[in-house]
N, C-alpha and C. Protein backbone atom coordinates (compact mmCIF):
# COMPACT_ATOMS: atom_id res chain seq x y z
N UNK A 1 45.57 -33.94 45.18
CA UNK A 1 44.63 -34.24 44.13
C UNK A 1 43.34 -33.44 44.30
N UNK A 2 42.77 -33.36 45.42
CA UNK A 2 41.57 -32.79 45.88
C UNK A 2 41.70 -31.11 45.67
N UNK A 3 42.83 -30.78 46.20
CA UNK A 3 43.25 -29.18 45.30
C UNK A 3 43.14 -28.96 44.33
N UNK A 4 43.93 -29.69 43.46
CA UNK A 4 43.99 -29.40 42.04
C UNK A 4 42.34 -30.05 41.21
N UNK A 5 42.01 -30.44 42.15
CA UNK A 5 40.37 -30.26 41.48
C UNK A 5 39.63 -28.93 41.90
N UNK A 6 39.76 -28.55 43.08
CA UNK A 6 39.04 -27.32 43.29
C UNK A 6 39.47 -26.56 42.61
N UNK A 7 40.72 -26.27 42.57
CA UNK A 7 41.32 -25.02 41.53
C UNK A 7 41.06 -24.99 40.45
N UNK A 8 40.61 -26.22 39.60
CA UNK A 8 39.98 -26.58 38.24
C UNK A 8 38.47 -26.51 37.91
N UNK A 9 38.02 -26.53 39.19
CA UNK A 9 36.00 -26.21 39.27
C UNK A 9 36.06 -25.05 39.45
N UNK A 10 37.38 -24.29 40.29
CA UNK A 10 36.89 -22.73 40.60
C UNK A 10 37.09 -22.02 38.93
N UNK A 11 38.06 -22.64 38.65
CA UNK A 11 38.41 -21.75 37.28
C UNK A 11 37.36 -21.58 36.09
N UNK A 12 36.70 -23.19 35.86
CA UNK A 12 35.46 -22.87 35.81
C UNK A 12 34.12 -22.53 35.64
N UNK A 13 34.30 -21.91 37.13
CA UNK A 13 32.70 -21.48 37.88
C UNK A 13 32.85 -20.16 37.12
N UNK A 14 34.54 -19.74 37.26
CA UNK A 14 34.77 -18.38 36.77
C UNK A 14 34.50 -17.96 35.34
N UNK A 15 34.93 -18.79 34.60
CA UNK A 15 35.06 -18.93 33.13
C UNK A 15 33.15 -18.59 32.84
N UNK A 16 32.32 -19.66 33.05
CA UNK A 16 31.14 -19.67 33.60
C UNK A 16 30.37 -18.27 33.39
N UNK A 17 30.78 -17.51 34.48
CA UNK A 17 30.66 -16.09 34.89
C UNK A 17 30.80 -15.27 34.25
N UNK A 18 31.85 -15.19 33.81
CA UNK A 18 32.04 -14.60 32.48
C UNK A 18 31.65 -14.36 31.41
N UNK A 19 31.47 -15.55 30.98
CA UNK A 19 30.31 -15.71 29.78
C UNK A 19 28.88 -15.50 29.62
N UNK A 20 28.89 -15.68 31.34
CA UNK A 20 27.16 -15.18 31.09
C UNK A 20 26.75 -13.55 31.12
N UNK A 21 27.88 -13.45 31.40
CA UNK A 21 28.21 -11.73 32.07
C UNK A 21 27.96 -11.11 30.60
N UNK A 22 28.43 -11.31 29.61
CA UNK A 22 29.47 -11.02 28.48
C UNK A 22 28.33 -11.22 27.95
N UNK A 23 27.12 -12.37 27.78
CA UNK A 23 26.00 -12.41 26.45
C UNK A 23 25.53 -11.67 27.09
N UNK A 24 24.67 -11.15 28.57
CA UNK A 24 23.82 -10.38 29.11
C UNK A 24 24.02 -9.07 28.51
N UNK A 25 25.51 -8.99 28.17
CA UNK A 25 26.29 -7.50 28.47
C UNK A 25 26.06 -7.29 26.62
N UNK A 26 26.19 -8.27 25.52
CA UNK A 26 25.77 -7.58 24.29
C UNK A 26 23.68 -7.70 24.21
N UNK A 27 23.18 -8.49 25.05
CA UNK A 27 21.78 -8.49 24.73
C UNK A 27 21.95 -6.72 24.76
N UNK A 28 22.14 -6.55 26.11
CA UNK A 28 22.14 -4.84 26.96
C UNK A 28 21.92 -4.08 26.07
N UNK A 29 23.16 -4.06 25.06
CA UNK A 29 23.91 -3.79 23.66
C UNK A 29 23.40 -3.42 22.67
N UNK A 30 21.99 -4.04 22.23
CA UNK A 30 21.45 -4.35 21.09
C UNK A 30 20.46 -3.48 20.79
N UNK A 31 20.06 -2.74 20.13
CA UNK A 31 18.88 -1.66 19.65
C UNK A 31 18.29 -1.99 18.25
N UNK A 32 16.95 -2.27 18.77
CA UNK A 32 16.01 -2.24 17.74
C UNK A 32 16.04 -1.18 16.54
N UNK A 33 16.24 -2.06 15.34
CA UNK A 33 16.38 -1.79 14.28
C UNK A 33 15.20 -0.44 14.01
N UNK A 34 15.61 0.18 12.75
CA UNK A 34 15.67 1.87 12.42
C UNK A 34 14.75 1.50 11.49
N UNK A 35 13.37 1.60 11.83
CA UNK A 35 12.31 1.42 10.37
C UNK A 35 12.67 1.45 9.06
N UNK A 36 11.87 1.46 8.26
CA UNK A 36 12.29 2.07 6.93
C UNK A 36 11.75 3.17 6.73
N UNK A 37 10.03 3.37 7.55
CA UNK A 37 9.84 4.37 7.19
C UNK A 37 9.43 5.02 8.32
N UNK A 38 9.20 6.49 8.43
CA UNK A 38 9.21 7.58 9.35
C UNK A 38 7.19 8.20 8.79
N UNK A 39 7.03 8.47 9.74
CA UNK A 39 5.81 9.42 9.34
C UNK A 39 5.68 9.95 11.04
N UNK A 40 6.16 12.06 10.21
CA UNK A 40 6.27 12.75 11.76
C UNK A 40 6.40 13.95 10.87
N UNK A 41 6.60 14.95 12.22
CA UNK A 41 6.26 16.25 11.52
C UNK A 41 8.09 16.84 11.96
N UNK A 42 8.54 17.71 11.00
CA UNK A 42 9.65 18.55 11.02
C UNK A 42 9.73 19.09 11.52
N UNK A 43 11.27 19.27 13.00
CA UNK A 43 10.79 20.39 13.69
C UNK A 43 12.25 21.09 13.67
N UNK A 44 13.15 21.02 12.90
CA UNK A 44 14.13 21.71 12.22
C UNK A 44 14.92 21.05 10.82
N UNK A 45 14.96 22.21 10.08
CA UNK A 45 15.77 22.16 8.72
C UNK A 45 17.39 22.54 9.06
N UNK A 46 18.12 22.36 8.66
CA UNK A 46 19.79 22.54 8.25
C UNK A 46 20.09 22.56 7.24
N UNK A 47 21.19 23.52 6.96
CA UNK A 47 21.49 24.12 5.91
C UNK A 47 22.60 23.61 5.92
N UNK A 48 23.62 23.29 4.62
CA UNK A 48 25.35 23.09 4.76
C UNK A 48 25.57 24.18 3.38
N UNK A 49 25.92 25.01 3.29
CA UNK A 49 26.73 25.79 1.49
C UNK A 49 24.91 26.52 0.72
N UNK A 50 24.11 26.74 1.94
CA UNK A 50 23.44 27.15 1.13
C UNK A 50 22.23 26.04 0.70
N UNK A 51 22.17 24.91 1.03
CA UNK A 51 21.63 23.95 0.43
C UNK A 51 20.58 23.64 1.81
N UNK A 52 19.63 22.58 1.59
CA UNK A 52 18.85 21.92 2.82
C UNK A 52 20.07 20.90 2.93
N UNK A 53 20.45 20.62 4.03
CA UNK A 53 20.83 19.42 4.05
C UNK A 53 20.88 18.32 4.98
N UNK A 54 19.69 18.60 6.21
CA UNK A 54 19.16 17.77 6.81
C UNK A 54 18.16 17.87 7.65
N UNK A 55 16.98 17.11 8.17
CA UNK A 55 16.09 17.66 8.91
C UNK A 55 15.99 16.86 10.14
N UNK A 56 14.92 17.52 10.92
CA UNK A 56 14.98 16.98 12.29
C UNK A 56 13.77 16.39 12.05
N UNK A 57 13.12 14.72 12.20
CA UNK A 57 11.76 14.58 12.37
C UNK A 57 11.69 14.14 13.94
N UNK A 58 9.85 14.46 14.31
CA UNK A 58 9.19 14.27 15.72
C UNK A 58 8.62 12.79 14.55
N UNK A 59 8.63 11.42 15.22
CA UNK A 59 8.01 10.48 14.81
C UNK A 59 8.01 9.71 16.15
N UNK A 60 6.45 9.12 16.78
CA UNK A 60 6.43 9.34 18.26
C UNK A 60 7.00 9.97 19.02
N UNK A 61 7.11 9.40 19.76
CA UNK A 61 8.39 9.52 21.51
C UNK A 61 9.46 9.94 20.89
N UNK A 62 9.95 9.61 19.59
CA UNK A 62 11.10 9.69 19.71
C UNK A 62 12.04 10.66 18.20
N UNK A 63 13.01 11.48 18.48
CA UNK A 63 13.30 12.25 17.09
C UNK A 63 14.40 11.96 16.60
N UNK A 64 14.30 12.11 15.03
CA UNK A 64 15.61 11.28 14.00
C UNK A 64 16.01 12.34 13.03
N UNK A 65 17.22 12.56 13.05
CA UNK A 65 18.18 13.67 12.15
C UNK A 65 18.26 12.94 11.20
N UNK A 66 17.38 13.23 9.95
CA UNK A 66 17.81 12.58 8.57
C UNK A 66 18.20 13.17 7.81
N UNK A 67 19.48 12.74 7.04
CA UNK A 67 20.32 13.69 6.49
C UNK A 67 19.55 13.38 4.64
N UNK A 68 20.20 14.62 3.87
CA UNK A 68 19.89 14.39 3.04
C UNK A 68 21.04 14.26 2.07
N UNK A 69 20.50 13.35 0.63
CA UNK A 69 21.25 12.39 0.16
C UNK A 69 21.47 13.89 -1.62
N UNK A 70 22.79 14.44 -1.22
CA UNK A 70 22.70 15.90 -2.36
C UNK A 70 22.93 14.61 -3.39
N UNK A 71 22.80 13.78 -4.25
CA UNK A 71 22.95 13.31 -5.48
C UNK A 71 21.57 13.07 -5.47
N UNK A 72 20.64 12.78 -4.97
CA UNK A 72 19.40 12.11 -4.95
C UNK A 72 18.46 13.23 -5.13
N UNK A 73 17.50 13.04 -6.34
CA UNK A 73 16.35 13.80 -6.85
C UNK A 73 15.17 13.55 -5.68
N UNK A 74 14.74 14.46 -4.90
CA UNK A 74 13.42 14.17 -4.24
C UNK A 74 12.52 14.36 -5.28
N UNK A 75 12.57 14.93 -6.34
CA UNK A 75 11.13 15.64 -6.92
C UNK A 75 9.92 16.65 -6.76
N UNK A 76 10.99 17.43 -6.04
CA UNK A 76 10.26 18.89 -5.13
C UNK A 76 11.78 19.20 -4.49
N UNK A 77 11.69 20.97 -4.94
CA UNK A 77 12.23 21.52 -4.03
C UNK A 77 12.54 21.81 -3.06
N UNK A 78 13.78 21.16 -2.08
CA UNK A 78 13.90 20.85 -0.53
C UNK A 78 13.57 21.84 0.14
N UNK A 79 13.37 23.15 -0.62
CA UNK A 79 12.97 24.46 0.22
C UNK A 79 11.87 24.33 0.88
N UNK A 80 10.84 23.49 0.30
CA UNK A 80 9.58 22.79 0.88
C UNK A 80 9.43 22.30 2.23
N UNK A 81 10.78 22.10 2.88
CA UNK A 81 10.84 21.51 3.81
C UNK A 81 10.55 22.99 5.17
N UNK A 82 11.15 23.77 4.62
CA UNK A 82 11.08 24.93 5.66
C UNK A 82 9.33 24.81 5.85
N UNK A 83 8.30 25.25 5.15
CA UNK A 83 6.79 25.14 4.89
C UNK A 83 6.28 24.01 5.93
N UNK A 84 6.76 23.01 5.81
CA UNK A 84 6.33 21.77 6.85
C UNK A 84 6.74 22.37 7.96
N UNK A 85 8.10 22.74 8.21
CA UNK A 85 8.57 23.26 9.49
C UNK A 85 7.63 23.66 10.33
N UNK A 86 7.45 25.05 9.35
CA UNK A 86 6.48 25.87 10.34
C UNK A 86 5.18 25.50 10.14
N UNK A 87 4.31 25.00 9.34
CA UNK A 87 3.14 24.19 9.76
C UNK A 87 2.50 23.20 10.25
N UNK A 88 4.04 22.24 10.63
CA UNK A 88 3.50 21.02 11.18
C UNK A 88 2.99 20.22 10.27
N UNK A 89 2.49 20.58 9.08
CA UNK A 89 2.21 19.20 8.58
C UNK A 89 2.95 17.93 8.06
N UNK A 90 2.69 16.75 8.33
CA UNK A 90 3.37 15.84 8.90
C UNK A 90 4.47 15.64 7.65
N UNK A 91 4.96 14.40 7.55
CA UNK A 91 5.64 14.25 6.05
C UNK A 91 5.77 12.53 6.31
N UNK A 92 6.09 12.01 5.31
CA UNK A 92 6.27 10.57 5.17
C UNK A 92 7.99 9.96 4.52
N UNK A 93 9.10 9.70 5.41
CA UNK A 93 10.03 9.69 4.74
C UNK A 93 10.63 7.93 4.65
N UNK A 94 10.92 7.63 3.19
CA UNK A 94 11.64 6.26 2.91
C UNK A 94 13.08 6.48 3.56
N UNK A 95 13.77 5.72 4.10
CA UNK A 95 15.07 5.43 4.94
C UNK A 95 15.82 4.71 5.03
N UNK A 96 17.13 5.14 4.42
CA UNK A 96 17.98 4.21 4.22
C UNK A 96 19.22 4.60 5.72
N UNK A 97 19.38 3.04 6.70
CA UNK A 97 20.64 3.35 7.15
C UNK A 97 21.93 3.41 7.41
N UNK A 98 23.03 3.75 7.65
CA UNK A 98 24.06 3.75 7.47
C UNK A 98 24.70 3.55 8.87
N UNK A 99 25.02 2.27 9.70
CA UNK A 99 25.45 2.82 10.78
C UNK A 99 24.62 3.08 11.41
N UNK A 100 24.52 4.30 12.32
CA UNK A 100 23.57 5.04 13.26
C UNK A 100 23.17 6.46 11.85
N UNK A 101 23.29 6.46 11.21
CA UNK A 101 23.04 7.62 10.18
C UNK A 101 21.93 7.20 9.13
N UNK A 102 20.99 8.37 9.24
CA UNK A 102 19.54 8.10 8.54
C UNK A 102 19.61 8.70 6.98
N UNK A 103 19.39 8.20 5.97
CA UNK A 103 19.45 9.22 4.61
C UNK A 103 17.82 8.98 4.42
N UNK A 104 17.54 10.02 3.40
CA UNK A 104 16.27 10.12 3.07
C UNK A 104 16.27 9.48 1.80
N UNK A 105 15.42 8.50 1.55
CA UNK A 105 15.38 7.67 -0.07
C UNK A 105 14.29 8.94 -0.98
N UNK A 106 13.30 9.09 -0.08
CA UNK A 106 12.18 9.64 -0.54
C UNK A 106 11.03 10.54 0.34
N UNK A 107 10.69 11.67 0.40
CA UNK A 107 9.89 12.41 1.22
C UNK A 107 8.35 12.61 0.27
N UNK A 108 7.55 12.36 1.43
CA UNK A 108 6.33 12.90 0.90
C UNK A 108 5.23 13.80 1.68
N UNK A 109 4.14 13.92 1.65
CA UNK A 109 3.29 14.43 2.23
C UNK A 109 2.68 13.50 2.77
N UNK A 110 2.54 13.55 4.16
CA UNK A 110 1.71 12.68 4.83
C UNK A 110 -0.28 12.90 4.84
């Protein structure tokens, strides 16, 4: 009787262990959500067919490949984006995400 209780507390202690293992292990997991909005300066453009079709922003510490959305009107010519490139001046972008994937709603001048 005294066995088959230990073997039933060890199982468990184990079970137990596990579980705490397992929430620690998705907290670990978890990354703070992707603003909506960005304000940073461009420090590469991409091209796909000829087109802009995504940029690199510096926004603090840290940099975000936002792709761009070809059905979506910015209201300025994306060629604009090369100009920021090389001057650094900053830009302000609305952000929609997908996943781990950034689209641009809207770019402006910061």
């Amino acid at each position: 009787m005294a066995a088959r209780y230990a073997a039933r507390m060890q199982r468990r202690v184990v079970a137990l262990t596990l579980l705490l293992n397992l929430g620690s292990f998705a907290c670990a997991e978890e990354q703070p959500a992707t603003p909506s909005t960005l304000t940073g300066v461009i420090t590469r453009v991409a091209e796909a067919g000829g087109e802009v079709a995504s940029f690199d922003l510096a926004a603090g510490e840290k940099s975000y490949e936002i792709l761009i959305d070809p059905g979506r009107d910015y209201g300025f010519d994306l060629n604009h984006l090369y100009e920021h490139e090389s001057t650094g001046d900053p830009v302000r972008v609305r952000l929609r995400a997908e996943d781990e994937t950034l689209f641009a709603l809207q770019i402006d001048d910061a």
